[in-house]
N, C-alpha and C. Protein backbone atom coordinates (compact mmCIF):
# COMPACT_ATOMS: atom_id res chain seq x y z
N UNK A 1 -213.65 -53.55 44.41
CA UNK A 1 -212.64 -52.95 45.26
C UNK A 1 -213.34 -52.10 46.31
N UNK A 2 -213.00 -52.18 47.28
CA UNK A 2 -213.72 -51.59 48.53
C UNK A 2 -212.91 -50.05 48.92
N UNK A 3 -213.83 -49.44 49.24
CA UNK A 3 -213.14 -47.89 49.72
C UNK A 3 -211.91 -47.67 50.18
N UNK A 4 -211.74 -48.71 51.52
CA UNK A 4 -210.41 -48.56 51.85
C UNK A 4 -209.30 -49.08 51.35
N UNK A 5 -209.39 -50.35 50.14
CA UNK A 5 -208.44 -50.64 49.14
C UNK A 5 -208.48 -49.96 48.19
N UNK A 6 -208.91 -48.89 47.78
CA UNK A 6 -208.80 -47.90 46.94
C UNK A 6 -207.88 -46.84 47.56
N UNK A 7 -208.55 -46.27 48.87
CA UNK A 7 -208.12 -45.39 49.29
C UNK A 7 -206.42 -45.50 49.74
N UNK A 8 -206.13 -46.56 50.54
CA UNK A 8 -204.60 -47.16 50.49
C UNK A 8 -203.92 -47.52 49.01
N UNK A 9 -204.38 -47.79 47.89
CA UNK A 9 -203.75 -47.48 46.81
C UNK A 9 -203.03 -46.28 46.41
N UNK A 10 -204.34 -44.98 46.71
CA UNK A 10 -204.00 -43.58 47.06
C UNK A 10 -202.91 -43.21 48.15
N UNK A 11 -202.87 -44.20 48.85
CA UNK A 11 -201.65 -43.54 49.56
C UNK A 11 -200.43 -44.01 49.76
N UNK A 12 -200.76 -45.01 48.91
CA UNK A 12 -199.58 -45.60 48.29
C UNK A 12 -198.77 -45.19 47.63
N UNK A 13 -199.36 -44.80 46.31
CA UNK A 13 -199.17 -44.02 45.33
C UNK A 13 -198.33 -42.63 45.87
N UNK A 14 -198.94 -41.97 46.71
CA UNK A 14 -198.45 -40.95 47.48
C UNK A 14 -197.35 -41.16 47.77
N UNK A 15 -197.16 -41.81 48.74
CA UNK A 15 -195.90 -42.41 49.37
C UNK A 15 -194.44 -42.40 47.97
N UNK A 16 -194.99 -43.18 47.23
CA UNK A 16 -194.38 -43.47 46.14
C UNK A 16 -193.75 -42.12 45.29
N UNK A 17 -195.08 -41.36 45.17
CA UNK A 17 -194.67 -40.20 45.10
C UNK A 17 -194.00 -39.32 45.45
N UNK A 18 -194.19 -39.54 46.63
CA UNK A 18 -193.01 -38.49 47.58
C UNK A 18 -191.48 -39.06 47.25
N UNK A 19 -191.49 -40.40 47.00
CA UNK A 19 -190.00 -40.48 46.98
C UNK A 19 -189.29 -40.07 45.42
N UNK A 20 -190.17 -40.29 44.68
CA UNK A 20 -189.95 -39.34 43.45
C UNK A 20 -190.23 -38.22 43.12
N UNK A 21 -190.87 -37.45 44.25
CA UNK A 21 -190.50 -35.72 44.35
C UNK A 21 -189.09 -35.38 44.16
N UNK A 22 -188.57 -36.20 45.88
CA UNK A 22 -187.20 -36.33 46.22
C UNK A 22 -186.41 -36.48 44.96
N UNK A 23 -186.40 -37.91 43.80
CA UNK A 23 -185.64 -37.39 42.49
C UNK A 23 -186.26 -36.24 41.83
N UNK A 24 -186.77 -36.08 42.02
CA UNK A 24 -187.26 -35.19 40.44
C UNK A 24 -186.49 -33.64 40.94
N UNK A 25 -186.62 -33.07 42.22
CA UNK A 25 -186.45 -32.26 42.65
C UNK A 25 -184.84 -31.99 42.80
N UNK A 26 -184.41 -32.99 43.56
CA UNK A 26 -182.86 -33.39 43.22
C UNK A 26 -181.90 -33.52 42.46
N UNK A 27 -181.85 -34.05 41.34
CA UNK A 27 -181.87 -34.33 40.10
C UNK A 27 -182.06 -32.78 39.43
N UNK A 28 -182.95 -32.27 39.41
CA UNK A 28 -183.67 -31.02 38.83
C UNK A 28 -182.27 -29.76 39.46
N UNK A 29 -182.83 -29.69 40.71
CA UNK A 29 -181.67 -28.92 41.56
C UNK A 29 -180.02 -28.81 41.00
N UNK A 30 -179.25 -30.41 41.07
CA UNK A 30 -178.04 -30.55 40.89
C UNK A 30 -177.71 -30.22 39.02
N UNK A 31 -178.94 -30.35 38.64
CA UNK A 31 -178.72 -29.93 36.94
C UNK A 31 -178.65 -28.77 36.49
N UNK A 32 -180.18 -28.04 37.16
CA UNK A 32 -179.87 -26.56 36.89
C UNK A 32 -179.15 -25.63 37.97
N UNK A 33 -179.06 -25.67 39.33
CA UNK A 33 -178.18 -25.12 40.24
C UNK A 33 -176.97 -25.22 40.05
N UNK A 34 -176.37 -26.27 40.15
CA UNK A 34 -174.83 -26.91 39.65
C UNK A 34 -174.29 -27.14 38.86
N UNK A 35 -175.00 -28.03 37.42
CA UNK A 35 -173.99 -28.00 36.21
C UNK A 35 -175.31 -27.36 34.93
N UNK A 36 -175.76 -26.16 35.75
CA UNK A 36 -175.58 -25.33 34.94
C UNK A 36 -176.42 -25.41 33.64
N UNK A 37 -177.70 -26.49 33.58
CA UNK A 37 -178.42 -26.44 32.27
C UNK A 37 -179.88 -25.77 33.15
N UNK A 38 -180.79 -25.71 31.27
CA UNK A 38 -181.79 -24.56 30.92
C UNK A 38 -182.87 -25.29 32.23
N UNK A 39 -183.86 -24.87 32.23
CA UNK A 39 -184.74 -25.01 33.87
C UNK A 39 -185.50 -26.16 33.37
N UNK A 40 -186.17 -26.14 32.01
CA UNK A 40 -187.06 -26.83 31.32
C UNK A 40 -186.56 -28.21 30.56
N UNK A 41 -185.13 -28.20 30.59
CA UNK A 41 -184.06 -29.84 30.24
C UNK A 41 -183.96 -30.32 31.73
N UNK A 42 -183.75 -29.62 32.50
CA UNK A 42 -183.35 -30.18 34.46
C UNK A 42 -184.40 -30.80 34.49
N UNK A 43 -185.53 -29.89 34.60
CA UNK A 43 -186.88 -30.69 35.04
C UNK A 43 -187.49 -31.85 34.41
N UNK A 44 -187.23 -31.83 33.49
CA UNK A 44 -187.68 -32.98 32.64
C UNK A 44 -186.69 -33.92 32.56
N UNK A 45 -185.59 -33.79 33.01
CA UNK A 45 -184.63 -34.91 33.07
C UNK A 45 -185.18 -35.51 34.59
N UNK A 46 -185.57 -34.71 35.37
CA UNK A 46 -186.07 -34.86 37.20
C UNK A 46 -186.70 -35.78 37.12
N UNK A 47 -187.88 -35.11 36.12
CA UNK A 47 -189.47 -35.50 35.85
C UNK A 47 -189.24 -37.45 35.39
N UNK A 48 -188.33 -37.19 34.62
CA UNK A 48 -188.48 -38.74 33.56
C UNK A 48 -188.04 -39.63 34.47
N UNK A 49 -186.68 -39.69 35.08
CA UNK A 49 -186.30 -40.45 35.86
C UNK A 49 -187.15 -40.60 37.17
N UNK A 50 -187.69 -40.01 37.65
CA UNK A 50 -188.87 -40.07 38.92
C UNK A 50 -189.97 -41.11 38.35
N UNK A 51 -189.97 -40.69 37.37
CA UNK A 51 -191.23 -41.26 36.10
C UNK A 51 -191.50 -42.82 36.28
N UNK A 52 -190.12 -43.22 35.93
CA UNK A 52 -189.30 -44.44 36.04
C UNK A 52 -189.39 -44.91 36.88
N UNK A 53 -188.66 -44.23 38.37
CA UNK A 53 -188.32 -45.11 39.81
C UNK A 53 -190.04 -45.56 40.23
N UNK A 54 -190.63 -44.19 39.81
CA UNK A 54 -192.13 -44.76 40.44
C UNK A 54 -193.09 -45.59 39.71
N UNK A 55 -192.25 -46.05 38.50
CA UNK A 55 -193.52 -47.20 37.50
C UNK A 55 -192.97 -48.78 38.24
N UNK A 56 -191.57 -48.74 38.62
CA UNK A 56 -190.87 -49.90 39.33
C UNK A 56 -191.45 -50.28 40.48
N UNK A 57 -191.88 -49.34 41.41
CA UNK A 57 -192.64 -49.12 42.74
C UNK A 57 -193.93 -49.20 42.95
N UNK A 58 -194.67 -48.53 41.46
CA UNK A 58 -195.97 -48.51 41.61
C UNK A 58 -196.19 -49.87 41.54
N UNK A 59 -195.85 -50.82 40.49
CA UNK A 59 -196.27 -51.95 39.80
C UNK A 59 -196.16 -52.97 41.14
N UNK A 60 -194.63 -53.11 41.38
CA UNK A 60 -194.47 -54.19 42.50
C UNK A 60 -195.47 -53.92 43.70
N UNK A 61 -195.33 -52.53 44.06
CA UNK A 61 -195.80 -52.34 45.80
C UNK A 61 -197.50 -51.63 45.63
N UNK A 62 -197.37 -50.93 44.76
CA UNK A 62 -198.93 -50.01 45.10
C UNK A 62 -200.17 -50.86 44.40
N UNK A 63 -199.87 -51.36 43.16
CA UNK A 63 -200.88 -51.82 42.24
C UNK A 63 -200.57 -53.63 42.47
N UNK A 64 -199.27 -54.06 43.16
CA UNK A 64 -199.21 -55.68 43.25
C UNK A 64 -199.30 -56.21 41.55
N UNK A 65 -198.83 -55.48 40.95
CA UNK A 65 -199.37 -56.02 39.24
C UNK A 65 -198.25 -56.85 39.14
N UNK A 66 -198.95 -58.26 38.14
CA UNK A 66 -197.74 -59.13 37.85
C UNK A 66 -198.00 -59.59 36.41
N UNK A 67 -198.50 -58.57 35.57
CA UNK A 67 -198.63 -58.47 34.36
C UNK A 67 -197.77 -58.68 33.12
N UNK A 68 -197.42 -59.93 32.57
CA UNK A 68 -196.05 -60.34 32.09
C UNK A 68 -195.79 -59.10 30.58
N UNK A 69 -196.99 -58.12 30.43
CA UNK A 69 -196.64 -57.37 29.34
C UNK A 69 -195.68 -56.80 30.02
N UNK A 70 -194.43 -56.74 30.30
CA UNK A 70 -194.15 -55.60 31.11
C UNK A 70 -193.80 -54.18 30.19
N UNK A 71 -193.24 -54.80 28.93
CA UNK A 71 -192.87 -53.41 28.11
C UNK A 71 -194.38 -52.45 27.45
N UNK A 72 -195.36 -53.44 27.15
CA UNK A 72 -196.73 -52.54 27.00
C UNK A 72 -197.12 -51.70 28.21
N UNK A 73 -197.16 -52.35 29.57
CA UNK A 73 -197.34 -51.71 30.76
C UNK A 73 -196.41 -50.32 31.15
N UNK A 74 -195.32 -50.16 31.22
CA UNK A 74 -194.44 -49.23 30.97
C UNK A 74 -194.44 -48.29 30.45
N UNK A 75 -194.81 -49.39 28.93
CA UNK A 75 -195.02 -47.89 27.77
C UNK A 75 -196.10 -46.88 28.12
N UNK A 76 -197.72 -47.43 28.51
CA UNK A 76 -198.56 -46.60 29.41
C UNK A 76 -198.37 -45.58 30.36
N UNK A 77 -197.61 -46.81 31.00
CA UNK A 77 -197.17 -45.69 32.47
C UNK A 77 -196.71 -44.78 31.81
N UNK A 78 -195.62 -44.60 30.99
CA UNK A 78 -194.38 -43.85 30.21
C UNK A 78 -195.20 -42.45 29.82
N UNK A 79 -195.96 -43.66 28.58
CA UNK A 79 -196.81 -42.09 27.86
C UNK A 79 -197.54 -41.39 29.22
N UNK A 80 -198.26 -41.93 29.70
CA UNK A 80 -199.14 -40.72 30.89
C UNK A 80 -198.09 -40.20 31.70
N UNK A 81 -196.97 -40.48 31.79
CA UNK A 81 -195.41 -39.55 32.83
C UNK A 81 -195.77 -38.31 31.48
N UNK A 82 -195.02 -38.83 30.22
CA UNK A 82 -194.96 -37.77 29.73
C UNK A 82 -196.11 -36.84 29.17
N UNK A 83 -197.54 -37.50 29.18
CA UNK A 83 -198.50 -36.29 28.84
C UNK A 83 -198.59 -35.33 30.29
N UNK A 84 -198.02 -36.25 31.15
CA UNK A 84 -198.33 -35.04 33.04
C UNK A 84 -196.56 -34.97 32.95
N UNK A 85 -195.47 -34.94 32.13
CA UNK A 85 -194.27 -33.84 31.90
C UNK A 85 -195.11 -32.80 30.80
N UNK A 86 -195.45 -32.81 29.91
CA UNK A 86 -196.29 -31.81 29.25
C UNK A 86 -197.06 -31.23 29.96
N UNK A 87 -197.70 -31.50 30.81
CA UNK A 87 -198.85 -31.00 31.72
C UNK A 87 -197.80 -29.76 32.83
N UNK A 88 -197.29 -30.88 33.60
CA UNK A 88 -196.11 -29.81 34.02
C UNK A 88 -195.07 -28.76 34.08
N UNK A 89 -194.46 -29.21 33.07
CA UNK A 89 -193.90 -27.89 32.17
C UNK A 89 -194.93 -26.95 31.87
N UNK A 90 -196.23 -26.87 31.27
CA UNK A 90 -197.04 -26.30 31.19
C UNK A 90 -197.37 -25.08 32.10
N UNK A 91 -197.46 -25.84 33.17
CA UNK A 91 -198.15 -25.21 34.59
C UNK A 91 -196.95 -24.18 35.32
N UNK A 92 -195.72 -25.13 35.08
CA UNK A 92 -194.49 -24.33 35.95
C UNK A 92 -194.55 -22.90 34.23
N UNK A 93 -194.65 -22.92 33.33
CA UNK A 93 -194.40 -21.89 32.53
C UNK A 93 -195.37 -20.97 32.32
N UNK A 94 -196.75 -21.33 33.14
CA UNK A 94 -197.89 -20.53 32.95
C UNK A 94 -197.92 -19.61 34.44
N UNK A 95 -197.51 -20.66 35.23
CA UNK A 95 -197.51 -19.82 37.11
C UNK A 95 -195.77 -19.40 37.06
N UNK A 96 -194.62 -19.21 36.28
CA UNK A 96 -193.37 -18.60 36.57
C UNK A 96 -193.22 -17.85 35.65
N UNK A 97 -193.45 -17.82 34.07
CA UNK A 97 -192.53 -17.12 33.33
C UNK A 97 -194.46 -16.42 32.64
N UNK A 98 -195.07 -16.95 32.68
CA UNK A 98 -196.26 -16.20 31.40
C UNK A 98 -197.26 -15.32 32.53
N UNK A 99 -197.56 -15.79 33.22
CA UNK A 99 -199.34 -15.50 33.89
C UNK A 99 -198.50 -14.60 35.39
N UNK A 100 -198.07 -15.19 36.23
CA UNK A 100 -198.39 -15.20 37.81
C UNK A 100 -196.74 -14.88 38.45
N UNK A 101 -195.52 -14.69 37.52
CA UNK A 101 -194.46 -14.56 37.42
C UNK A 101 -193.78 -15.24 39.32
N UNK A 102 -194.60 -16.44 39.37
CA UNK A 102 -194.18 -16.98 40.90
C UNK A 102 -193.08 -18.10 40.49
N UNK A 103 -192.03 -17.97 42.05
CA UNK A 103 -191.23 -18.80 41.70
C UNK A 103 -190.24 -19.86 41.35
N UNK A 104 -189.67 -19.64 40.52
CA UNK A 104 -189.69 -21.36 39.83
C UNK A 104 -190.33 -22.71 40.76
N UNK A 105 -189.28 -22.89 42.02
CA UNK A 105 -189.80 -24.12 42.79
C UNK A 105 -190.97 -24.13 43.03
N UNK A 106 -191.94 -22.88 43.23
CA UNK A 106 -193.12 -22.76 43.84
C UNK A 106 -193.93 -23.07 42.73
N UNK A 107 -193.90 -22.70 41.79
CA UNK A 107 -194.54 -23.43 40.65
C UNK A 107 -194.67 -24.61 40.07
N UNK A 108 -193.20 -25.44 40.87
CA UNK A 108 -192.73 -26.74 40.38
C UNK A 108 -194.04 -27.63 41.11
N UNK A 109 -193.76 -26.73 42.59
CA UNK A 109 -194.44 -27.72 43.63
C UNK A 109 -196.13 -27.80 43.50
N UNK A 110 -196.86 -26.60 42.94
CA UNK A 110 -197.64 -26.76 42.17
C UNK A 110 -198.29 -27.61 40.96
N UNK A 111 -197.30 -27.33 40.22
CA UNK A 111 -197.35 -28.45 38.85
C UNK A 111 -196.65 -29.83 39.85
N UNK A 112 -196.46 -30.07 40.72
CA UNK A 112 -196.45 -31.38 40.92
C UNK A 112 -197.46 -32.27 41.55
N UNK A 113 -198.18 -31.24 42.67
CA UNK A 113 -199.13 -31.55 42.91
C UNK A 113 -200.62 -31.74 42.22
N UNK A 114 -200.82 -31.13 40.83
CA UNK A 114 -201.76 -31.27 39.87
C UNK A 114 -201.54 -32.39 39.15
N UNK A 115 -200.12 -32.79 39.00
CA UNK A 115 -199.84 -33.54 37.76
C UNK A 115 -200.04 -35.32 38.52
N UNK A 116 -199.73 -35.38 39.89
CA UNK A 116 -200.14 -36.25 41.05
C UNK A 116 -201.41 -37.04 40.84
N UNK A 117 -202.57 -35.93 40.58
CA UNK A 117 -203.79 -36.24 40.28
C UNK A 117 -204.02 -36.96 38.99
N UNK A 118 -203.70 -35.95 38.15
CA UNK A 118 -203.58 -36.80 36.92
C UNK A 118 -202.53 -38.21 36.79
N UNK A 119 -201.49 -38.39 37.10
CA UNK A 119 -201.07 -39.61 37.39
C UNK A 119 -201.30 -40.64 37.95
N UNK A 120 -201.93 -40.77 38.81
CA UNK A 120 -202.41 -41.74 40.00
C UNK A 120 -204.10 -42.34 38.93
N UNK A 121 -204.80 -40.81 38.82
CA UNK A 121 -205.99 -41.51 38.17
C UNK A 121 -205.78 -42.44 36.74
N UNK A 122 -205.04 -41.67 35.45
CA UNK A 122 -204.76 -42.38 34.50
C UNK A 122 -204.09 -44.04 34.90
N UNK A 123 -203.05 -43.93 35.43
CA UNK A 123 -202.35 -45.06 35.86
C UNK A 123 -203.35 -46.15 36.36
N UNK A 124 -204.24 -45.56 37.36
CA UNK A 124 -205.45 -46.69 37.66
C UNK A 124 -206.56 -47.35 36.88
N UNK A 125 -206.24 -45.91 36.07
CA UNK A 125 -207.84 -46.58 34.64
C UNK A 125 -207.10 -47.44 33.60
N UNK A 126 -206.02 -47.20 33.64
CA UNK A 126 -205.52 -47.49 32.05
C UNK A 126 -203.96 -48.51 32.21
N UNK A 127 -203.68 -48.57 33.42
CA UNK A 127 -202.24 -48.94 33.03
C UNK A 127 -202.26 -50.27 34.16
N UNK A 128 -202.69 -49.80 35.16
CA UNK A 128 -203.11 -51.50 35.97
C UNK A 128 -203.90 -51.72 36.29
């Protein structure tokens, strides 16, 4: 794989990402702003479904994978969403409520941008 097909994977991925900021953040927003649930069920309801839209996106558009496991493939993607939702929750509860008392969104946007890294790399070593 050559630099710049790596590197356009990366910004693929990105891309991809960004549009599942948009759920996660949204989603997150209308749960705990509006009907009213705990910060750490919103986000992780954000988190999972983003999780999702972007394993549909990654596979077809960023990675071109046409890997007929599709439920083993998933499950990968799945588990590394949820070890970087563990990772995240983590980070938003260490920079808002324990360590650095900053807040909430600003921490989100933090833990999203760390958890980015870790997603994109696992997903490339291990899942396509």
């Amino acid at each position: 794989m050559t630099d710049l097909s790596f590197l356009l994977k990366i910004l693929k991925f990105g891309t991809v990402g960004v549009l599942g900021i948009f759920i996660d953040f949204g989603v997150t927003y209308i749960l705990k702003e509006i009907l009213k649930i705990k910060k750490y069920i919103a986000s992780s309801i954000g988190f999972t479904l983003a999780a999702t839209s972007n394993y549909v996106l990654n596979r077809v558009w960023t990675f071109d994978n046409s890997n007929p496991e599709i439920f083993i493939q998933f499950s990968k993607f799945f588990l590394i969403s949820l070890l970087g939702l563990l990772l995240n929750n983590f980070i938003i509860f260490l920079l808002s409520d324990y360590k650095f008392k900053l807040n909430f969104y600003i921490s989100k946007v933090i833990a999203t941008l760390l958890v980015f890294f870790w997603n994109f790399f696992m997903n490339y070593l291990f899942t396509f």
